[in-house]
PDB file of N, CA and C in Angstrom:
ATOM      1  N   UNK A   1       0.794  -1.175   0.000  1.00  0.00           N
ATOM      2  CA  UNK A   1       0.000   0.000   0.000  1.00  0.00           C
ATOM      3  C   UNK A   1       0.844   1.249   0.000  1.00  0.00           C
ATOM      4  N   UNK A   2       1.808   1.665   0.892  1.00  0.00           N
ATOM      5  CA  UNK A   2       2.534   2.866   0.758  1.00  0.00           C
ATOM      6  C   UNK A   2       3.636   2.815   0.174  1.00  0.00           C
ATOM      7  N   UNK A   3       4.593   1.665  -0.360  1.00  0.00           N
ATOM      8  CA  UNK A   3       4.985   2.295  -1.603  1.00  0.00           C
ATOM      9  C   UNK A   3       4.330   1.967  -2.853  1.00  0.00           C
ATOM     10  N   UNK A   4       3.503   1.980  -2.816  1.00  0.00           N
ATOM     11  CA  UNK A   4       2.638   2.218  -4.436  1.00  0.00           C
ATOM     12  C   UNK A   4       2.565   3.545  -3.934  1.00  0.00           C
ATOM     13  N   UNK A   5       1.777   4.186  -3.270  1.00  0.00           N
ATOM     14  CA  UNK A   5       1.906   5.426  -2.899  1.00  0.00           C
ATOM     15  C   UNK A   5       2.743   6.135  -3.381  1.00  0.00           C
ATOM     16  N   UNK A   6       4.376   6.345  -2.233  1.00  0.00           N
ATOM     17  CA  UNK A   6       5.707   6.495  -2.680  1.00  0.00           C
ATOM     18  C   UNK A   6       5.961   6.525  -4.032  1.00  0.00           C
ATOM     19  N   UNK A   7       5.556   5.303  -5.045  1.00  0.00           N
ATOM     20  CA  UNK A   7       5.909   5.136  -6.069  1.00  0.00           C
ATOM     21  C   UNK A   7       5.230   6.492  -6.932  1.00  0.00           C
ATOM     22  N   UNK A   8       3.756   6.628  -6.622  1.00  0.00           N
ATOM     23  CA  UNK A   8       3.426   7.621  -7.289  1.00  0.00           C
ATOM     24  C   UNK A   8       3.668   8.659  -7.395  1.00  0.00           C
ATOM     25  N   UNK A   9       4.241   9.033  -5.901  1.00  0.00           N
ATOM     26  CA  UNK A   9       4.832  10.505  -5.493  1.00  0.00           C
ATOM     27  C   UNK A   9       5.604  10.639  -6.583  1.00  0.00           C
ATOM     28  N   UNK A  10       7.135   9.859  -6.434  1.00  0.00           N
ATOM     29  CA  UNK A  10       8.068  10.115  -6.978  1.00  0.00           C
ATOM     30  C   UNK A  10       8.155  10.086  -8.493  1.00  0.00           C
ATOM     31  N   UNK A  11       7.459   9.120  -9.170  1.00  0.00           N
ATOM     32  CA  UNK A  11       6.655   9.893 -10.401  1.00  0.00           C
ATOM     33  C   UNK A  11       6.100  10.575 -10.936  1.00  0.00           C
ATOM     34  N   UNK A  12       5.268  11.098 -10.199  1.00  0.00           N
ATOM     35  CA  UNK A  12       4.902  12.434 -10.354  1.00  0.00           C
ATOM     36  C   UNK A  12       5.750  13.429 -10.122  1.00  0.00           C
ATOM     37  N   UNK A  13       6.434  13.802  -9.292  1.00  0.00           N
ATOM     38  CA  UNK A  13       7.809  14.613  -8.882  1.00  0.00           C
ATOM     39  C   UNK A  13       8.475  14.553 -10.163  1.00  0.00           C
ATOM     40  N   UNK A  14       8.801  13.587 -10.743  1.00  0.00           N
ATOM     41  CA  UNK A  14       9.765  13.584 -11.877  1.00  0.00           C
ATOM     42  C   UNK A  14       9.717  13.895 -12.904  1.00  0.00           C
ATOM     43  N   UNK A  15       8.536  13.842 -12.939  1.00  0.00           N
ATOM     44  CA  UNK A  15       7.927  14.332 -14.280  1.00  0.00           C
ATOM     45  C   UNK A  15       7.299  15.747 -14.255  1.00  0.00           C
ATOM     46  N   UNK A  16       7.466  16.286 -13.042  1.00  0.00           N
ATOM     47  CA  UNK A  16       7.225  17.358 -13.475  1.00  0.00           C
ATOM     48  C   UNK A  16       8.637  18.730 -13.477  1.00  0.00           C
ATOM     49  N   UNK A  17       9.836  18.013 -13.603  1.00  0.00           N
ATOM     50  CA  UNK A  17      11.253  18.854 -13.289  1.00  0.00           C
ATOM     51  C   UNK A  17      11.421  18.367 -14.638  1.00  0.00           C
ATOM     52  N   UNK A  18      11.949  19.771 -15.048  1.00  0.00           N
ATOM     53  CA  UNK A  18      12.702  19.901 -16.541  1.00  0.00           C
ATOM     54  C   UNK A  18      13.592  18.980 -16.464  1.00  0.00           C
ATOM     55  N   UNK A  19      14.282  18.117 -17.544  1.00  0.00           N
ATOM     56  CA  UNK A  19      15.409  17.436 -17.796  1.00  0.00           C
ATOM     57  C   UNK A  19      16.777  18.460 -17.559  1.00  0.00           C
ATOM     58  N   UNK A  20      17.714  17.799 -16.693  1.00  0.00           N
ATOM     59  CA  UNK A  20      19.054  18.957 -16.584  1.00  0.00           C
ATOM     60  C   UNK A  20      19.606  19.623 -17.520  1.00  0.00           C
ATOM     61  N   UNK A  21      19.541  18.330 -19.029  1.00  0.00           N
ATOM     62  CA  UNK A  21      20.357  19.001 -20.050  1.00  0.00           C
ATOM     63  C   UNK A  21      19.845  20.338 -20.886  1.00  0.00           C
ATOM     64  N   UNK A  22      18.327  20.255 -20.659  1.00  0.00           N
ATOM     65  CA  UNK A  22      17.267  21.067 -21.176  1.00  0.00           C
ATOM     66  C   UNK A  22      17.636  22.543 -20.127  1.00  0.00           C
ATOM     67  N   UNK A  23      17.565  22.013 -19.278  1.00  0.00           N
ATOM     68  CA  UNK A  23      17.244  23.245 -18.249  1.00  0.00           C
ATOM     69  C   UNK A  23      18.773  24.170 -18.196  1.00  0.00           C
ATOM     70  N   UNK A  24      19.989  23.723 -18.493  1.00  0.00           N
ATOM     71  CA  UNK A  24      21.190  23.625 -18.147  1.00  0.00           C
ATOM     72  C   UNK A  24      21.674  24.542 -19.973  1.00  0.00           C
ATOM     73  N   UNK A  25      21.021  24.152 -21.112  1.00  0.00           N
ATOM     74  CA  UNK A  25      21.197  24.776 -22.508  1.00  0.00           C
ATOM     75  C   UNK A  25      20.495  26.233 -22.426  1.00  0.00           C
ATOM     76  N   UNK A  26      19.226  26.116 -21.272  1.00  0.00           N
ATOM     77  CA  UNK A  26      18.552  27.568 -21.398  1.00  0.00           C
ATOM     78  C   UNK A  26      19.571  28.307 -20.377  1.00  0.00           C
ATOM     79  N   UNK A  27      20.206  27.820 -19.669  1.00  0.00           N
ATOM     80  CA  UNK A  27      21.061  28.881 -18.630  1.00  0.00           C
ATOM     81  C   UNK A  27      21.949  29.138 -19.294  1.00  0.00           C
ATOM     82  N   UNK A  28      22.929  28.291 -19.956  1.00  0.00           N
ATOM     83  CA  UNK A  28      23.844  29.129 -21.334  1.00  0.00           C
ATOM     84  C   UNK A  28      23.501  29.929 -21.776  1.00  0.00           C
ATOM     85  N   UNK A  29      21.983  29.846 -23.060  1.00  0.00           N
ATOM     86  CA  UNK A  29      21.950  30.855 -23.380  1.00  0.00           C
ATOM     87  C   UNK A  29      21.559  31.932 -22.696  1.00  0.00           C
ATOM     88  N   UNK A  30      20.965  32.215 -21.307  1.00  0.00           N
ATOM     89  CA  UNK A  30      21.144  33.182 -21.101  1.00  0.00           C
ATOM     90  C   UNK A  30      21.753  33.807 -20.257  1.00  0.00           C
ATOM     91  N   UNK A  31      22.897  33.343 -20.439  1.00  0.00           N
ATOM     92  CA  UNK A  31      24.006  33.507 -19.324  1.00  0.00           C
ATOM     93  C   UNK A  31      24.829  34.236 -20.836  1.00  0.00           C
ATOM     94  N   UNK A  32      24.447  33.845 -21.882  1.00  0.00           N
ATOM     95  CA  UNK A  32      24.997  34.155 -23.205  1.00  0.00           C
ATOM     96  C   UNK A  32      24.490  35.852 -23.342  1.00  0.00           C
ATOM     97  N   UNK A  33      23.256  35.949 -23.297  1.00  0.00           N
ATOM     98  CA  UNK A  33      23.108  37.148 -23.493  1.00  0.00           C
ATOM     99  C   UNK A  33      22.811  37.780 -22.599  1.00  0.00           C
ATOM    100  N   UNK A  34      22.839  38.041 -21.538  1.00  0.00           N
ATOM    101  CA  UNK A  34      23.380  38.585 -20.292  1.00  0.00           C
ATOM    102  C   UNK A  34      24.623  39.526 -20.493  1.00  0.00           C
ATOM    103  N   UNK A  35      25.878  38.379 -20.934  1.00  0.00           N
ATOM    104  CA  UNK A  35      27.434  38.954 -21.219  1.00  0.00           C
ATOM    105  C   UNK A  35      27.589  39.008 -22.483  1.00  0.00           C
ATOM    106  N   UNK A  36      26.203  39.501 -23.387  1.00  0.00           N
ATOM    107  CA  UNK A  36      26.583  39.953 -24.747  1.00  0.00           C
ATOM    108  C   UNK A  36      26.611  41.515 -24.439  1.00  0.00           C
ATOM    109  N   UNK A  37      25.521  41.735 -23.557  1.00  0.00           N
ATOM    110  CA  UNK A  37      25.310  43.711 -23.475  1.00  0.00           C
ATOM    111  C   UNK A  37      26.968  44.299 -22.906  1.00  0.00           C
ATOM    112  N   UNK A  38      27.057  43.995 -22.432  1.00  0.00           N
ATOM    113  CA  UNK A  38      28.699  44.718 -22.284  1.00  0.00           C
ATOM    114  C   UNK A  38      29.447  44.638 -22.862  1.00  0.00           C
ATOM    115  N   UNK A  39      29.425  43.725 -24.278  1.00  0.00           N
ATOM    116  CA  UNK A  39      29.953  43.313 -25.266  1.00  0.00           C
ATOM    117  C   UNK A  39      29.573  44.534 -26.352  1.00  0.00           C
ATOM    118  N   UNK A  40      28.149  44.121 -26.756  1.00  0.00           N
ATOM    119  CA  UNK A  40      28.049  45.533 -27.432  1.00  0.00           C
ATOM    120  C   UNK A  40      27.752  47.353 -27.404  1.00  0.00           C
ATOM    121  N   UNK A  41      27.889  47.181 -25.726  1.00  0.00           N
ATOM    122  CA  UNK A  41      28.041  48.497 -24.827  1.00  0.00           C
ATOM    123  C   UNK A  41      29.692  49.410 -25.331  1.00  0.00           C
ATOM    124  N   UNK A  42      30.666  48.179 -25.402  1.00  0.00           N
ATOM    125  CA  UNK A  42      32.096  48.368 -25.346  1.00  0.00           C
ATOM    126  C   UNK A  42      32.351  48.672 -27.328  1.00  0.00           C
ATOM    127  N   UNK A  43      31.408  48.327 -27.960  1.00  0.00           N
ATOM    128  CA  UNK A  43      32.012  48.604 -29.734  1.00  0.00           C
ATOM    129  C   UNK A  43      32.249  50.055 -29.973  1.00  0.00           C
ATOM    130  N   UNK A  44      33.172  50.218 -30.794  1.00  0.00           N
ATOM    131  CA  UNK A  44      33.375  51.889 -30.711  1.00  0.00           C
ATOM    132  C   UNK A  44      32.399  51.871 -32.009  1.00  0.00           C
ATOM    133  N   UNK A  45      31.976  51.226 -32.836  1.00  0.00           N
ATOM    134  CA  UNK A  45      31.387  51.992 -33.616  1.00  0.00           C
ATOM    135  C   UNK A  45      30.162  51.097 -32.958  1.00  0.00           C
ATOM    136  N   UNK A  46      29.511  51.564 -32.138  1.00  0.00           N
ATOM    137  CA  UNK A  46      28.190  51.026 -32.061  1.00  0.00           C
ATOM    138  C   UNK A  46      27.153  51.701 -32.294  1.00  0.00           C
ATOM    139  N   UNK A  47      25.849  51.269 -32.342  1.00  0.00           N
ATOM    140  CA  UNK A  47      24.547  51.918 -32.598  1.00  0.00           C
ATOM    141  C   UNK A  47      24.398  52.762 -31.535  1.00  0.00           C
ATOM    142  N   UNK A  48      23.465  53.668 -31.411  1.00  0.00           N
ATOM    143  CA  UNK A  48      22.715  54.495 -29.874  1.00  0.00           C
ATOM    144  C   UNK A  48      22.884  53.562 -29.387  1.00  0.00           C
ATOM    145  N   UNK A  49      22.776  53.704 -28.146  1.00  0.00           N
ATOM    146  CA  UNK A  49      22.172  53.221 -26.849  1.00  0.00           C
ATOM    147  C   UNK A  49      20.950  53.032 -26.851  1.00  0.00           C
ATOM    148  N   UNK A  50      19.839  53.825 -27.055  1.00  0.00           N
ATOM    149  CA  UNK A  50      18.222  53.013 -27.266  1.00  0.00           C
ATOM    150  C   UNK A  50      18.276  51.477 -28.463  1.00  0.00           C
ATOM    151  N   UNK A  51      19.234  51.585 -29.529  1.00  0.00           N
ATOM    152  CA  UNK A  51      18.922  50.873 -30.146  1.00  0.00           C
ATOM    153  C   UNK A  51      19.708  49.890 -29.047  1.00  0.00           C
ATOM    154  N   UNK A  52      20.530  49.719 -29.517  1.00  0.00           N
ATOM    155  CA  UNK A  52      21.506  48.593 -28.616  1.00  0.00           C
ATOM    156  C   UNK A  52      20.628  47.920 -27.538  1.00  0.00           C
ATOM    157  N   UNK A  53      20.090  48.895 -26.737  1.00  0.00           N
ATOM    158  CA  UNK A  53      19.249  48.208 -25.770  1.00  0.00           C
ATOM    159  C   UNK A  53      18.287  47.133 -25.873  1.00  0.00           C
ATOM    160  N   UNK A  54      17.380  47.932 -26.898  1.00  0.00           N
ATOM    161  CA  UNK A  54      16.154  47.368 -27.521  1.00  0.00           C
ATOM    162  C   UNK A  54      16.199  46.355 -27.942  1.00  0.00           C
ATOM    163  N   UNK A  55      17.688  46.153 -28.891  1.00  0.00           N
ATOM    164  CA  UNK A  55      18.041  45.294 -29.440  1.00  0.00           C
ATOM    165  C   UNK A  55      18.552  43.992 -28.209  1.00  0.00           C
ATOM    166  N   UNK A  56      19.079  44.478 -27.131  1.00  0.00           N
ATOM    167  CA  UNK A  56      18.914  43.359 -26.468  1.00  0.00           C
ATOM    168  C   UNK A  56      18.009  42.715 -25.405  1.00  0.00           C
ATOM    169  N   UNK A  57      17.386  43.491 -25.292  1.00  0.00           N
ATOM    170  CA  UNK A  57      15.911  43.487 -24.816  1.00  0.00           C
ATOM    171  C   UNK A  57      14.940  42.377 -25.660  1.00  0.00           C
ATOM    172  N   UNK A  58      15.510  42.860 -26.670  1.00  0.00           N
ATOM    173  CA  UNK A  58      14.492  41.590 -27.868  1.00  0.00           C
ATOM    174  C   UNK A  58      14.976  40.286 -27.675  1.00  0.00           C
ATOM    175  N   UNK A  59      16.575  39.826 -27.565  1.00  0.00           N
ATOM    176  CA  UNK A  59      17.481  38.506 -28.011  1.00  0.00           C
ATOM    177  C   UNK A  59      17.035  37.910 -26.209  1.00  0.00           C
ATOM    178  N   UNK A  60      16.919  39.048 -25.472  1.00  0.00           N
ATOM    179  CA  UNK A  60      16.679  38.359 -23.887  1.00  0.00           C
ATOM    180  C   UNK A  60      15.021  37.643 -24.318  1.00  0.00           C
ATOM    181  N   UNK A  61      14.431  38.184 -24.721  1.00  0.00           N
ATOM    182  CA  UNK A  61      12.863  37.744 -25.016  1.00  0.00           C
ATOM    183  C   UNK A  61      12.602  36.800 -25.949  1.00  0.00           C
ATOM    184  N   UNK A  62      13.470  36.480 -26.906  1.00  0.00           N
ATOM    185  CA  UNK A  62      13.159  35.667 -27.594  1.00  0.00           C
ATOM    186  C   UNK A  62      13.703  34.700 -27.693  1.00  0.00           C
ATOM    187  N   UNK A  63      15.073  34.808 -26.780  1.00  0.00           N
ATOM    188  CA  UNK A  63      15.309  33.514 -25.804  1.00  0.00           C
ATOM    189  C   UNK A  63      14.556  32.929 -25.043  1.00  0.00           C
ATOM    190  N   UNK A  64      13.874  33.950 -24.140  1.00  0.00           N
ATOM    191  CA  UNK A  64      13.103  33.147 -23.193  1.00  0.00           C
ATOM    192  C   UNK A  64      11.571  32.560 -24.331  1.00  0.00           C
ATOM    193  N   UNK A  65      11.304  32.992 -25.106  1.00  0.00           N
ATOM    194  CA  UNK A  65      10.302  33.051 -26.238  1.00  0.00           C
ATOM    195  C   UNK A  65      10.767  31.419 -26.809  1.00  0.00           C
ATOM    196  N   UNK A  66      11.768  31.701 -27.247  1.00  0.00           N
ATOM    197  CA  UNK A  66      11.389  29.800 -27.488  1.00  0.00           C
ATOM    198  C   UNK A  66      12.163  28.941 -27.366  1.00  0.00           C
ATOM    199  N   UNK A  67      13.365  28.633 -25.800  1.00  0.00           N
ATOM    200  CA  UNK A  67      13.714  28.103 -25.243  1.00  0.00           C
ATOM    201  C   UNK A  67      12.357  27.462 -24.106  1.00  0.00           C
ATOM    202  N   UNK A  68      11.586  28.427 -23.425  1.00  0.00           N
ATOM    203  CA  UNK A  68      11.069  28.339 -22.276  1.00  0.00           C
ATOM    204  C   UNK A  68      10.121  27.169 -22.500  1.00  0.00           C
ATOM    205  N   UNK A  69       8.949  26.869 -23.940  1.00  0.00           N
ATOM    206  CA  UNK A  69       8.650  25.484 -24.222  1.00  0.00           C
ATOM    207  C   UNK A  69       9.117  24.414 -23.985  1.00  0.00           C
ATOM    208  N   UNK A  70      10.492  24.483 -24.124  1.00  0.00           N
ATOM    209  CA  UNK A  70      11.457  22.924 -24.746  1.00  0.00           C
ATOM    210  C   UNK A  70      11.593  22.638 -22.799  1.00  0.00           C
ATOM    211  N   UNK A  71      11.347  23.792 -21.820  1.00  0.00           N
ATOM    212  CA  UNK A  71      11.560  23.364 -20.272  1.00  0.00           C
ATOM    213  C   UNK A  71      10.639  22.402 -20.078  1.00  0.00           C
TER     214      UNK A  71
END
């Protein structure tokens, strides 16, 4: 009786945590673009600053935009 129980818990538990390798590719990338903005903060010929921003404002969003499914 209680580990069938147990058993269910922990199946259920498991299935509901992202896979590491999954969860572990979305922290790259945004560990990626995180340490891109100081990257293109530092170009001497860079765009404004509104653009630049915007522009990474978008790559943060559309990371999370269609990485955050595949969690």
């Amino acid at each position: 009786g209680s580990s069938a129980s147990s058993d269910l818990v922990s199946t259920t538990q498991a299935q509901t945590q992202p896979p590491a390798l999954r969860l572990a590719l979305f922290n790259i990338a945004e560990a990626w673009i995180f340490a891109f903005l100081p990257l293109m903060l530092t170009d001497k010929k860079r765009l404004p600053l509104p653009v630049v921003f915007f522009t990474w404002i978008g790559g943060l969003g559309l990371t999370n935009a269609f990485l955050s499914p595949y969690l």
